[in-house]
C-alpha atoms as a PDB file:
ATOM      1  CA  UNK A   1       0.000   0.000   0.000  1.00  0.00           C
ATOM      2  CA  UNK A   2       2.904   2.363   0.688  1.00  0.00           C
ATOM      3  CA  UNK A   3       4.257   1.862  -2.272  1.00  0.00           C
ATOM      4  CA  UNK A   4       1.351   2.583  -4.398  1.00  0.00           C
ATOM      5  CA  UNK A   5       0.696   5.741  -2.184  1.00  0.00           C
ATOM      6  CA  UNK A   6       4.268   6.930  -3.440  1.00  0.00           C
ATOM      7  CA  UNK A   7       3.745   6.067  -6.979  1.00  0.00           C
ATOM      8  CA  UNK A   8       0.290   8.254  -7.101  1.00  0.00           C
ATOM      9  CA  UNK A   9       1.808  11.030  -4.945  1.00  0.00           C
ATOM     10  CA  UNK A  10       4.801  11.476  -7.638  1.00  0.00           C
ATOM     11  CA  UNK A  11       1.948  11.039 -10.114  1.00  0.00           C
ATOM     12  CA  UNK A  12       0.479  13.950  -9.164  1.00  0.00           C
ATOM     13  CA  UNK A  13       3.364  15.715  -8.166  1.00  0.00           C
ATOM     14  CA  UNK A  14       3.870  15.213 -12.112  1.00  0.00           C
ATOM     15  CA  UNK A  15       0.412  16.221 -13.213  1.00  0.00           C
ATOM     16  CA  UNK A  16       0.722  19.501 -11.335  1.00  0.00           C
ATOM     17  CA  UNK A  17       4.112  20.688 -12.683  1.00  0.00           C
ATOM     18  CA  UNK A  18       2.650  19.789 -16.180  1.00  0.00           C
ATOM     19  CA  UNK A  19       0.120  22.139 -15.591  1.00  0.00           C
ATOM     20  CA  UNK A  20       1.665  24.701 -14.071  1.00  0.00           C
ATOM     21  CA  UNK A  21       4.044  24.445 -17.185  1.00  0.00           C
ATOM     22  CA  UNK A  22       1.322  25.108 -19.502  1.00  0.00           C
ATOM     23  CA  UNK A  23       0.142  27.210 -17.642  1.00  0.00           C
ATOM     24  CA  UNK A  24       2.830  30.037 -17.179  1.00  0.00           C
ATOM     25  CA  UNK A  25       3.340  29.048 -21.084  1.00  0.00           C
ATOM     26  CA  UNK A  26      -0.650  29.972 -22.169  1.00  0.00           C
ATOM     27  CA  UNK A  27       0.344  33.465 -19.708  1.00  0.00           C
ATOM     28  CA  UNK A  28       3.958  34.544 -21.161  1.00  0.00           C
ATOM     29  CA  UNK A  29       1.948  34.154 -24.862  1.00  0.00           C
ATOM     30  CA  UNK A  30      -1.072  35.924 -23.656  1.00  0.00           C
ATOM     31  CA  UNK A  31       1.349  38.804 -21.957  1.00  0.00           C
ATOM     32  CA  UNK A  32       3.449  38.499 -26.072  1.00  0.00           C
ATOM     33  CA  UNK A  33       0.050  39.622 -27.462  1.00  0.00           C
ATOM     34  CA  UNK A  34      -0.952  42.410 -24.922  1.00  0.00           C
ATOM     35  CA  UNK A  35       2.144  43.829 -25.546  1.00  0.00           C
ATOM     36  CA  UNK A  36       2.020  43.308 -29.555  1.00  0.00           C
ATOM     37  CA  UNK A  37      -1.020  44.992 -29.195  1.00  0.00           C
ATOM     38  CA  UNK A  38       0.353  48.178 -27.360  1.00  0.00           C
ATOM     39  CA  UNK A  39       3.049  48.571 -30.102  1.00  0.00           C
ATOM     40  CA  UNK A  40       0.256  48.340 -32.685  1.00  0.00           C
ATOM     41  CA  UNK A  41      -2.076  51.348 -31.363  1.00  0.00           C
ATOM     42  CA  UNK A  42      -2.423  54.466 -33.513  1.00  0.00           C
ATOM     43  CA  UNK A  43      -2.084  57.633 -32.289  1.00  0.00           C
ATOM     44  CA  UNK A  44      -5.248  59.490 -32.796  1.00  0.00           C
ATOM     45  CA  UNK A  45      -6.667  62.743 -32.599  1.00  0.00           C
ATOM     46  CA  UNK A  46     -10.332  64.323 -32.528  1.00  0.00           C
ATOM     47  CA  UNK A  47     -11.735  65.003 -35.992  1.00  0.00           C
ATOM     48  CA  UNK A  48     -15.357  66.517 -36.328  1.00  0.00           C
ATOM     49  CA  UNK A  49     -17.823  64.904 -38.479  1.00  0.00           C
ATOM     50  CA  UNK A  50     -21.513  65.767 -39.506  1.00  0.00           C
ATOM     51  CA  UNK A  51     -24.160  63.551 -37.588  1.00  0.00           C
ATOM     52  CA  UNK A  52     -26.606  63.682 -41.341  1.00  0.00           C
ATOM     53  CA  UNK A  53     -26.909  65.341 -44.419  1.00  0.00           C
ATOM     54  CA  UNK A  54     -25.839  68.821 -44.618  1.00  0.00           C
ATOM     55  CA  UNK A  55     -26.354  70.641 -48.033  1.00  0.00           C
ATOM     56  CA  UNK A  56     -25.431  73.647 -49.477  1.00  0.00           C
ATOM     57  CA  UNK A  57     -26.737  76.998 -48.163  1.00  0.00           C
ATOM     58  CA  UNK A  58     -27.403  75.526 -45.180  1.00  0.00           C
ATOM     59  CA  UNK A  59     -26.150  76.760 -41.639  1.00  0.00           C
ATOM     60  CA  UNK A  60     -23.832  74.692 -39.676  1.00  0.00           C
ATOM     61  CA  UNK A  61     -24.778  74.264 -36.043  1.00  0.00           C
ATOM     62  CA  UNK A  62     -23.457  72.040 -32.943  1.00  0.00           C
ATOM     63  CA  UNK A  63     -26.041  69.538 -33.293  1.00  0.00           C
ATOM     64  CA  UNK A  64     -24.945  69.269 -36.689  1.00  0.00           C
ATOM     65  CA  UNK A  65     -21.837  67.419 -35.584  1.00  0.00           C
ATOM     66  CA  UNK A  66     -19.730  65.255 -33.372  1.00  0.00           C
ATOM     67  CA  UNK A  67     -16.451  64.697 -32.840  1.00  0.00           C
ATOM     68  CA  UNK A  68     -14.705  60.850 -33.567  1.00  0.00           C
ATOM     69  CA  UNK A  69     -11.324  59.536 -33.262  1.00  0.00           C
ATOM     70  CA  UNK A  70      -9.430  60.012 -36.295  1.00  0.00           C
ATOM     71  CA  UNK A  71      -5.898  58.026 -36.911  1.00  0.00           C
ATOM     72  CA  UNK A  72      -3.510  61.659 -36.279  1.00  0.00           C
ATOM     73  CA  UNK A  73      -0.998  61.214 -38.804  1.00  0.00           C
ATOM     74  CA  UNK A  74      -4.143  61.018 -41.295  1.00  0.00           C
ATOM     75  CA  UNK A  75      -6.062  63.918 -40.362  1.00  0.00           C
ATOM     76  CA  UNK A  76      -7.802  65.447 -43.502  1.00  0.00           C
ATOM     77  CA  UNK A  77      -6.328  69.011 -44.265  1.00  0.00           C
ATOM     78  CA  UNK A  78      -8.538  71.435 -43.255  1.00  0.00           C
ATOM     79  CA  UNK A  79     -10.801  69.224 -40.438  1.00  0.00           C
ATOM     80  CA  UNK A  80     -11.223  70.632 -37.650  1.00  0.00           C
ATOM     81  CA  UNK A  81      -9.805  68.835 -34.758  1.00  0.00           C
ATOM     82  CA  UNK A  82     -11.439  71.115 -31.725  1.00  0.00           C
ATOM     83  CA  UNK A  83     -15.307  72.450 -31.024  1.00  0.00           C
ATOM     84  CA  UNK A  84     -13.335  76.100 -30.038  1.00  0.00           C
ATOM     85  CA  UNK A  85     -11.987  75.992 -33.733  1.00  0.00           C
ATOM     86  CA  UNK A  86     -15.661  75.174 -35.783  1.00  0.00           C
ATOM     87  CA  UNK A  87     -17.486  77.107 -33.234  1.00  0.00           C
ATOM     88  CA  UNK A  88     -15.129  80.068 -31.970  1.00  0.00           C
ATOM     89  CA  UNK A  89     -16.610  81.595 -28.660  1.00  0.00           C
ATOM     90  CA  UNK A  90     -17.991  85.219 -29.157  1.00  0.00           C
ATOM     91  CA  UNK A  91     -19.517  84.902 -32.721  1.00  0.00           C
ATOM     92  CA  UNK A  92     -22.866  84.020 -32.872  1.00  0.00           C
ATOM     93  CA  UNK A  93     -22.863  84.103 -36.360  1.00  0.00           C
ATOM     94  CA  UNK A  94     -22.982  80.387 -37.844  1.00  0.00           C
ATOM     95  CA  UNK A  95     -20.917  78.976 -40.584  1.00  0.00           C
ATOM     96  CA  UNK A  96     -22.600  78.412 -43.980  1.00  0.00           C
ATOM     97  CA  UNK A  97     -22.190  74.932 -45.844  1.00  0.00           C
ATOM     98  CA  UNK A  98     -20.529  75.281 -49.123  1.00  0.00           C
ATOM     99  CA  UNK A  99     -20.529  71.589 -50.199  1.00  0.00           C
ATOM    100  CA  UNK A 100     -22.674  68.712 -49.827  1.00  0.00           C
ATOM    101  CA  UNK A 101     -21.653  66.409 -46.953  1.00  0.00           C
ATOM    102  CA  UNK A 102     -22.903  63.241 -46.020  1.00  0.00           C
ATOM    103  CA  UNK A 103     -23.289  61.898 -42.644  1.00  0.00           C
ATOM    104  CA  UNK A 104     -20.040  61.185 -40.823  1.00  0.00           C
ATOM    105  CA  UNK A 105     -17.905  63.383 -43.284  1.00  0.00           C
ATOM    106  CA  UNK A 106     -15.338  65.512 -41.692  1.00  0.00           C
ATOM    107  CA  UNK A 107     -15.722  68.996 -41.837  1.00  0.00           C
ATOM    108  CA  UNK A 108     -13.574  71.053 -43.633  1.00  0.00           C
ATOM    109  CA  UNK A 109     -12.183  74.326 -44.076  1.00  0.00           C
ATOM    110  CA  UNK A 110     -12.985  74.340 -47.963  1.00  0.00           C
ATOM    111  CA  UNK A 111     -16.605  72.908 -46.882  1.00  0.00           C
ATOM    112  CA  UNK A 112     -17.786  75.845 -45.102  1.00  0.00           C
ATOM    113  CA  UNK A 113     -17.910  79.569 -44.823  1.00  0.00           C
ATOM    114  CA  UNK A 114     -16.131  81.381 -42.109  1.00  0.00           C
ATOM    115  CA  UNK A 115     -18.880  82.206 -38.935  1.00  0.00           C
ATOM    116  CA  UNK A 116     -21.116  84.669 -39.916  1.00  0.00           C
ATOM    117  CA  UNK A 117     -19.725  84.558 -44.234  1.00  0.00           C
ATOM    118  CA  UNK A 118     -22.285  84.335 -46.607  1.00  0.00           C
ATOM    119  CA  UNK A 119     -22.303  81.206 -49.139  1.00  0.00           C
ATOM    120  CA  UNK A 120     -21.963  83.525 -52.115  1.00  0.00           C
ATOM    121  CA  UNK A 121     -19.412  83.805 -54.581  1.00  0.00           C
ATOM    122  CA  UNK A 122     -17.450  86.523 -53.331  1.00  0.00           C
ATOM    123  CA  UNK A 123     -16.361  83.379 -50.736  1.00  0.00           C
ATOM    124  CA  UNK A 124     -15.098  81.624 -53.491  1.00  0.00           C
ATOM    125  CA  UNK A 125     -12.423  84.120 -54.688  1.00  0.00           C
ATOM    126  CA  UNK A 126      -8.830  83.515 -54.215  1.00  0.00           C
ATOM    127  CA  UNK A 127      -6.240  86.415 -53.273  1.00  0.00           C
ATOM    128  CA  UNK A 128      -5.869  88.775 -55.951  1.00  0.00           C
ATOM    129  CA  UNK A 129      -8.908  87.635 -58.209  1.00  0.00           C
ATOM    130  CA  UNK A 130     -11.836  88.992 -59.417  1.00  0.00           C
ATOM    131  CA  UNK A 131     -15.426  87.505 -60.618  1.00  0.00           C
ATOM    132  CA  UNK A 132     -16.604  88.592 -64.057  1.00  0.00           C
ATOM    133  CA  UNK A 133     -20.037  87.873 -65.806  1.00  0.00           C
ATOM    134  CA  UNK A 134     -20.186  86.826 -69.441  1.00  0.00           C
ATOM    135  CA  UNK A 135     -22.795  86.279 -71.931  1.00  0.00           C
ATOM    136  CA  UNK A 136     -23.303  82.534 -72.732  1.00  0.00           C
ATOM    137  CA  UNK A 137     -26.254  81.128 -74.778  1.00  0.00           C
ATOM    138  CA  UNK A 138     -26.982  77.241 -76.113  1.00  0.00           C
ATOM    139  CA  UNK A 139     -24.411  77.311 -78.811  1.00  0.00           C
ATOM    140  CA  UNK A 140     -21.215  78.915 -76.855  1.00  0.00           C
ATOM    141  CA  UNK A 141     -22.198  77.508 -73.175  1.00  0.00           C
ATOM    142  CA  UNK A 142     -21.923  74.074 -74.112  1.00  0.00           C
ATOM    143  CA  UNK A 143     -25.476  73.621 -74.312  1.00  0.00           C
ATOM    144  CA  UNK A 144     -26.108  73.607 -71.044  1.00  0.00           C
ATOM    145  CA  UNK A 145     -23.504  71.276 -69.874  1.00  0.00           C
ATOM    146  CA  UNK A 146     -21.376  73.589 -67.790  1.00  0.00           C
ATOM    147  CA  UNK A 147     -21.883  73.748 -63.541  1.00  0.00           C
ATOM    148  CA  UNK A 148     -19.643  75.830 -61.037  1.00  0.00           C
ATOM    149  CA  UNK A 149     -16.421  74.393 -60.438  1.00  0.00           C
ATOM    150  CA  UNK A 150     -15.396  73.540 -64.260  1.00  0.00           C
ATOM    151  CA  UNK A 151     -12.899  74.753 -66.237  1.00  0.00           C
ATOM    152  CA  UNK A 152     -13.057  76.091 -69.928  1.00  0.00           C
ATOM    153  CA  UNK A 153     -10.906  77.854 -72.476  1.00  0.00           C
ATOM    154  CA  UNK A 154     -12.338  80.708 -73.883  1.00  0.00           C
ATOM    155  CA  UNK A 155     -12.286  81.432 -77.639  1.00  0.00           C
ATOM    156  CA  UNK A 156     -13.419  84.820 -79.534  1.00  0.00           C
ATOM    157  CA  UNK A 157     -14.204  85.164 -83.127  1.00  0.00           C
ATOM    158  CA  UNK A 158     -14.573  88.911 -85.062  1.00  0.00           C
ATOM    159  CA  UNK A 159     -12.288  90.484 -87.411  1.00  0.00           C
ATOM    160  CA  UNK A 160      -8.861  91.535 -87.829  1.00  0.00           C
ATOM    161  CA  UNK A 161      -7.368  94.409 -89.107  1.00  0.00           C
ATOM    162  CA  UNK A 162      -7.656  93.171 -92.935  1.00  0.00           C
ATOM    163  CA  UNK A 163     -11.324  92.560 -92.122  1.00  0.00           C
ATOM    164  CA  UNK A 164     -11.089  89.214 -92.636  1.00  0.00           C
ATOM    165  CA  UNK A 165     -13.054  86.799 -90.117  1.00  0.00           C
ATOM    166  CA  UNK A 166     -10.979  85.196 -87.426  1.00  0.00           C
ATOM    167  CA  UNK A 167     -11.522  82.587 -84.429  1.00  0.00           C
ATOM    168  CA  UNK A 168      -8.607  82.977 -81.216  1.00  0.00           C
ATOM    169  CA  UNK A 169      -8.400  81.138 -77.833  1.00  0.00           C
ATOM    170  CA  UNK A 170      -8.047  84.554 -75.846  1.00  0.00           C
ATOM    171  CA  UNK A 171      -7.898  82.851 -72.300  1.00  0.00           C
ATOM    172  CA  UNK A 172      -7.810  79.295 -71.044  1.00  0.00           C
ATOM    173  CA  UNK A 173      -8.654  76.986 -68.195  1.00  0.00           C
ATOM    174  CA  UNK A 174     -11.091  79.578 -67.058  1.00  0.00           C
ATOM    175  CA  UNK A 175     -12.539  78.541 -63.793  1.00  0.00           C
ATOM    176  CA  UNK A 176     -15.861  79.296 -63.611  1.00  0.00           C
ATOM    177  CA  UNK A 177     -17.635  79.825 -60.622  1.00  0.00           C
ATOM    178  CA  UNK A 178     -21.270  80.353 -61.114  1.00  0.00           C
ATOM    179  CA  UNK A 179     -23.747  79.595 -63.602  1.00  0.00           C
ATOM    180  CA  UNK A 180     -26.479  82.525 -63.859  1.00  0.00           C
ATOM    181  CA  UNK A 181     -27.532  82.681 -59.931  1.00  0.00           C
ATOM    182  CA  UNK A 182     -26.541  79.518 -58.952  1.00  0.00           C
ATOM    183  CA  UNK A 183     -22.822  79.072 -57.517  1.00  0.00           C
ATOM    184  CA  UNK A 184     -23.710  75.479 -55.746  1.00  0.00           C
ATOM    185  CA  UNK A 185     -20.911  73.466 -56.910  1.00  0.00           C
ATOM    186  CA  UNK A 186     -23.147  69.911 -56.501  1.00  0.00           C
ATOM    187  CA  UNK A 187     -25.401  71.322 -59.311  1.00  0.00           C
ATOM    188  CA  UNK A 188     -25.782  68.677 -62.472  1.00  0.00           C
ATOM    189  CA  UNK A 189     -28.310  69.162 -64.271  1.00  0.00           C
ATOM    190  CA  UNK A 190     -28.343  70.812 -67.495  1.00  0.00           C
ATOM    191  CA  UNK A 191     -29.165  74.035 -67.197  1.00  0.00           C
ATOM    192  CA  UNK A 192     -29.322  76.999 -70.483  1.00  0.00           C
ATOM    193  CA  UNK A 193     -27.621  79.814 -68.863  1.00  0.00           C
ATOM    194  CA  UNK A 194     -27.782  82.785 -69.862  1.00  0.00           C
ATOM    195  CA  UNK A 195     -24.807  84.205 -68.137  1.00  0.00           C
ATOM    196  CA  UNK A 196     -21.515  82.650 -66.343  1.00  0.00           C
ATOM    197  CA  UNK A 197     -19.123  83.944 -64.012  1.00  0.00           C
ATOM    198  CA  UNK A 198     -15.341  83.193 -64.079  1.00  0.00           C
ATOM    199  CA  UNK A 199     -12.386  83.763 -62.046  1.00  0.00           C
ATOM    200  CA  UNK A 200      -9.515  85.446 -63.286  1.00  0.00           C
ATOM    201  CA  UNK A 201      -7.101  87.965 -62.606  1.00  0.00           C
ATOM    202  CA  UNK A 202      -7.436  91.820 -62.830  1.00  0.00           C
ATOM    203  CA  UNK A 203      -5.170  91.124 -66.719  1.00  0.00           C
ATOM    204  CA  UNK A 204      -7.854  88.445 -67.896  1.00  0.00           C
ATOM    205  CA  UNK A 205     -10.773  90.428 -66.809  1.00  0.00           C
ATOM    206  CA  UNK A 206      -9.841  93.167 -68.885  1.00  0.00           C
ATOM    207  CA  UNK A 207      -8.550  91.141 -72.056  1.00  0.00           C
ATOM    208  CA  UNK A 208     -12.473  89.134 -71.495  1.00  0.00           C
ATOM    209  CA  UNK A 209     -14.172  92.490 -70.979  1.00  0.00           C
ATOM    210  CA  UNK A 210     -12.956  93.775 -74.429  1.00  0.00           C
ATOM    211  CA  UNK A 211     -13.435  90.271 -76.525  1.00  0.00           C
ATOM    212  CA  UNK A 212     -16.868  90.240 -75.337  1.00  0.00           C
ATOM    213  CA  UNK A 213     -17.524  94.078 -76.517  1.00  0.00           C
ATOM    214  CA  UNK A 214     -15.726  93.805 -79.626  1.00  0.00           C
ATOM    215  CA  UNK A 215     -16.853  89.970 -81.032  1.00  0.00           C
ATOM    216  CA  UNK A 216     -18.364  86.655 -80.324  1.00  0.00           C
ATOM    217  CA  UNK A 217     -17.084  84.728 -77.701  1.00  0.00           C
ATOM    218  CA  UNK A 218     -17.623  80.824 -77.938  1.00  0.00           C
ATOM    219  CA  UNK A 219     -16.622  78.354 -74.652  1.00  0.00           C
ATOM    220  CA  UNK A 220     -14.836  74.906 -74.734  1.00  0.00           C
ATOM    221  CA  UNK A 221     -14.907  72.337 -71.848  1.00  0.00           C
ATOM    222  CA  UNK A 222     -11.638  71.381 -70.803  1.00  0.00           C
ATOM    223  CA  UNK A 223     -11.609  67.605 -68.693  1.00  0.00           C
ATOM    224  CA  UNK A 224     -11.691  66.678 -65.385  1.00  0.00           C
ATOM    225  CA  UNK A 225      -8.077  65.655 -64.390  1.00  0.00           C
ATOM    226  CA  UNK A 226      -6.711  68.029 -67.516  1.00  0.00           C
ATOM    227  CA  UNK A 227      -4.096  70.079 -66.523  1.00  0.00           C
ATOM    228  CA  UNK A 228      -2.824  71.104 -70.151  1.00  0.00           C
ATOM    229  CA  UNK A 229      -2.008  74.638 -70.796  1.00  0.00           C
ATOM    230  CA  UNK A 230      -3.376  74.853 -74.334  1.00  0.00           C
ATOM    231  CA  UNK A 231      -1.035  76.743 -76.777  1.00  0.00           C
ATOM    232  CA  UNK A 232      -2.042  79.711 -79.049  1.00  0.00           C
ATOM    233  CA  UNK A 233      -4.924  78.898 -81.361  1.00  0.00           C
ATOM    234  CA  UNK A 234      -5.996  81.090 -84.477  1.00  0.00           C
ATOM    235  CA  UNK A 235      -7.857  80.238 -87.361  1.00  0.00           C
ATOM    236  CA  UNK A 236      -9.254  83.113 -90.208  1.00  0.00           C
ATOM    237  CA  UNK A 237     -11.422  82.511 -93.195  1.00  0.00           C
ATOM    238  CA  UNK A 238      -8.821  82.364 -95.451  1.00  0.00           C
ATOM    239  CA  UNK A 239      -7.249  79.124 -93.968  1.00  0.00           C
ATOM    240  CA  UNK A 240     -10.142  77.699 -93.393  1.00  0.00           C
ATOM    241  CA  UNK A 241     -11.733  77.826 -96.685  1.00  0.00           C
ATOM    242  CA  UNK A 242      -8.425  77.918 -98.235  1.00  0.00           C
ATOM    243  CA  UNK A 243      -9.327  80.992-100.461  1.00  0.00           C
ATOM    244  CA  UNK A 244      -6.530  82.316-102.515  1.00  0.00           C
ATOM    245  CA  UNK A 245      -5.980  85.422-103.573  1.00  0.00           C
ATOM    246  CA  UNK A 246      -7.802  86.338-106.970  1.00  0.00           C
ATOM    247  CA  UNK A 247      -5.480  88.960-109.461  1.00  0.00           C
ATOM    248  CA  UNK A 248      -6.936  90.375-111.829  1.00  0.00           C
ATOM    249  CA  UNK A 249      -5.383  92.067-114.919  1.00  0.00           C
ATOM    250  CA  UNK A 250      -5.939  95.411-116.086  1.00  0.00           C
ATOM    251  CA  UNK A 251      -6.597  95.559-120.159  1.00  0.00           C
ATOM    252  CA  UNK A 252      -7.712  98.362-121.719  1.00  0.00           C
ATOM    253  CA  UNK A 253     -11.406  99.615-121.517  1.00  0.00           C
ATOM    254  CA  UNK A 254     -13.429  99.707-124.748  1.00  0.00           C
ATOM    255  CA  UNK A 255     -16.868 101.795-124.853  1.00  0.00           C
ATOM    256  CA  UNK A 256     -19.646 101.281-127.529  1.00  0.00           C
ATOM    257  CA  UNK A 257     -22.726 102.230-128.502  1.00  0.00           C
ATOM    258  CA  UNK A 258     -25.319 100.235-130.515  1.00  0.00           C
ATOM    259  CA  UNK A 259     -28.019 101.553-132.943  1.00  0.00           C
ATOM    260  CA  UNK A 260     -30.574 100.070-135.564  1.00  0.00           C
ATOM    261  CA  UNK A 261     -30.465 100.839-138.921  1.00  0.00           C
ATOM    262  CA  UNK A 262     -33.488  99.452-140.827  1.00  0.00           C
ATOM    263  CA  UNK A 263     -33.042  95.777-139.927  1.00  0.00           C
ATOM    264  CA  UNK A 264     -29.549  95.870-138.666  1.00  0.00           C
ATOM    265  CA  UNK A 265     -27.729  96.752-135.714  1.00  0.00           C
ATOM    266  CA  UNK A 266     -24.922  98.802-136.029  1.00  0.00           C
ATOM    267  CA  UNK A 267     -22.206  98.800-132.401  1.00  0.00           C
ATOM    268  CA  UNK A 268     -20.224 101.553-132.804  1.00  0.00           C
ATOM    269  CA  UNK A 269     -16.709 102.476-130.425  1.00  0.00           C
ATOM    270  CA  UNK A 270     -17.121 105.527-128.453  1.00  0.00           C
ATOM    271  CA  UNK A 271     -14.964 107.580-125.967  1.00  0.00           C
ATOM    272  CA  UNK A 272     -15.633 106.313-122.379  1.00  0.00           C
ATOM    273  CA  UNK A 273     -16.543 108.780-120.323  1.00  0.00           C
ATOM    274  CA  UNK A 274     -16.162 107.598-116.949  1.00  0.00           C
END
């Protein structure tokens, strides 16, 4: 009996150690992964989103958003990353959307209006440009396929100094930034405007203002994605018709004058007299 006492004693003895092997094992793997884990955690920041559909026009209040946790070495430019910043204290004046966001989209600066700045298209100058109207109709506004926010070259036809018809890209990639009254950049639909307003510098406005007073101007859509400066463009009558230039040769000028006599006509050569 002793001897069968030992033999289960060690036996368990065994069984223990076994387990307290695996044990400490299953707990140096499990403290492997915590710290694997803590190594793998991102640094992040608060970013603030819009809790639904905001469109354009529309004012931007503090129910209209929330802030998440945003990876901070991938912060959108432009978010805003602090309620004080979208919302500074002292202006009760609320910021303006200028772009359609959908729900959970971070706010940005190019997405709004500063607090208290109207939506309008004076907001959408840069430094050092100005906004000028011109007269579109079906045929030179692309029949209807131009919105804010695309880009077109601009081409005038008249004469030149010979009087001969010509056709010249005056300006190009010609941002334009309203179509009639509507500067919402989401609008695409076709539309027949009448007028469109561009953004150029004080030199462009002036070279525009002038082709528009002086000719016909006609639009062309440049591409999404085109960045293509398009060279100097001309094109008169003459080459396009290929008319050549018709000489004529001077001969001498011979007057007459024709009378009956009886039953026959008499031509007779006169002086000219003019």
């Amino acid at each position: 009996m002793r001897i069968v006492f030992v033999l289960v004693l060690l036996v368990g003895i065994g069984l223990a150690a076994f387990a307290v092997s695996v044990a400490k094992d299953r707990f140096d793997q499990y403290q492997l992964a915590i710290a694997q884990q803590r190594e793998a955690i991102v640094p992040t920041t608060d970013v603030f989103v819009v809790t639904r559909q905001v469109r354009y026009g529309e004012p931007l209040t503090q129910a209209d958003v929330r802030a998440i946790r945003w990876p901070a070495d991938h912060v959108p430019f432009g978010a805003f990353t602090s309620l004080e910043e979208l919302f500074p204290e002292g202006v009760d004046e609320p910021r303006v959307v200028l772009r359609v966001m959908e729900a959970d989209e971070p706010v940005l600066v190019s997405k709004v209006t500063a607090p208290g700045e109207d939506a309008g298209v004076a907001s959408r100058l840069q430094a050092g440009m100005r906004a000028l109207a011109l007269r579109v109709d079906v045929t030179s506004g692309v029949s209807g396929f131009l919105r804010p926010g695309d880009r077109v070259d601009v081409f005038w036809s008249g004469n030149d100094r010979e009087g001969s018809g010509v056709t010249r890209l005056i300006r190009s990639n010609v941002q334009i930034i309203a179509i009639d009254q509507i500067d919402d950049l989401d609008r695409n639909n076709p539309t027949i405007a009448r007028t469109i307003t561009v953004m150029a510098d004080p030199g462009d406005i002036a070279a525009l203002t002038q082709a528009q007073a002086s000719g016909n101007l006609t639009l062309a859509l440049v591409g999404v994605g085109d960045e293509t400066i398009s060279e100097a463009v001309e094109v008169s009558t003459n080459q396009l018709l290929g008319a050549a230039e018709i000489v004529q040769s001077a001969g001498p000028e011979i007057c007459t004058v024709r009378a009956r006599r009886g039953g026959e006509m008499v031509v007779t050569q006169v002086p000219c007299t003019n």
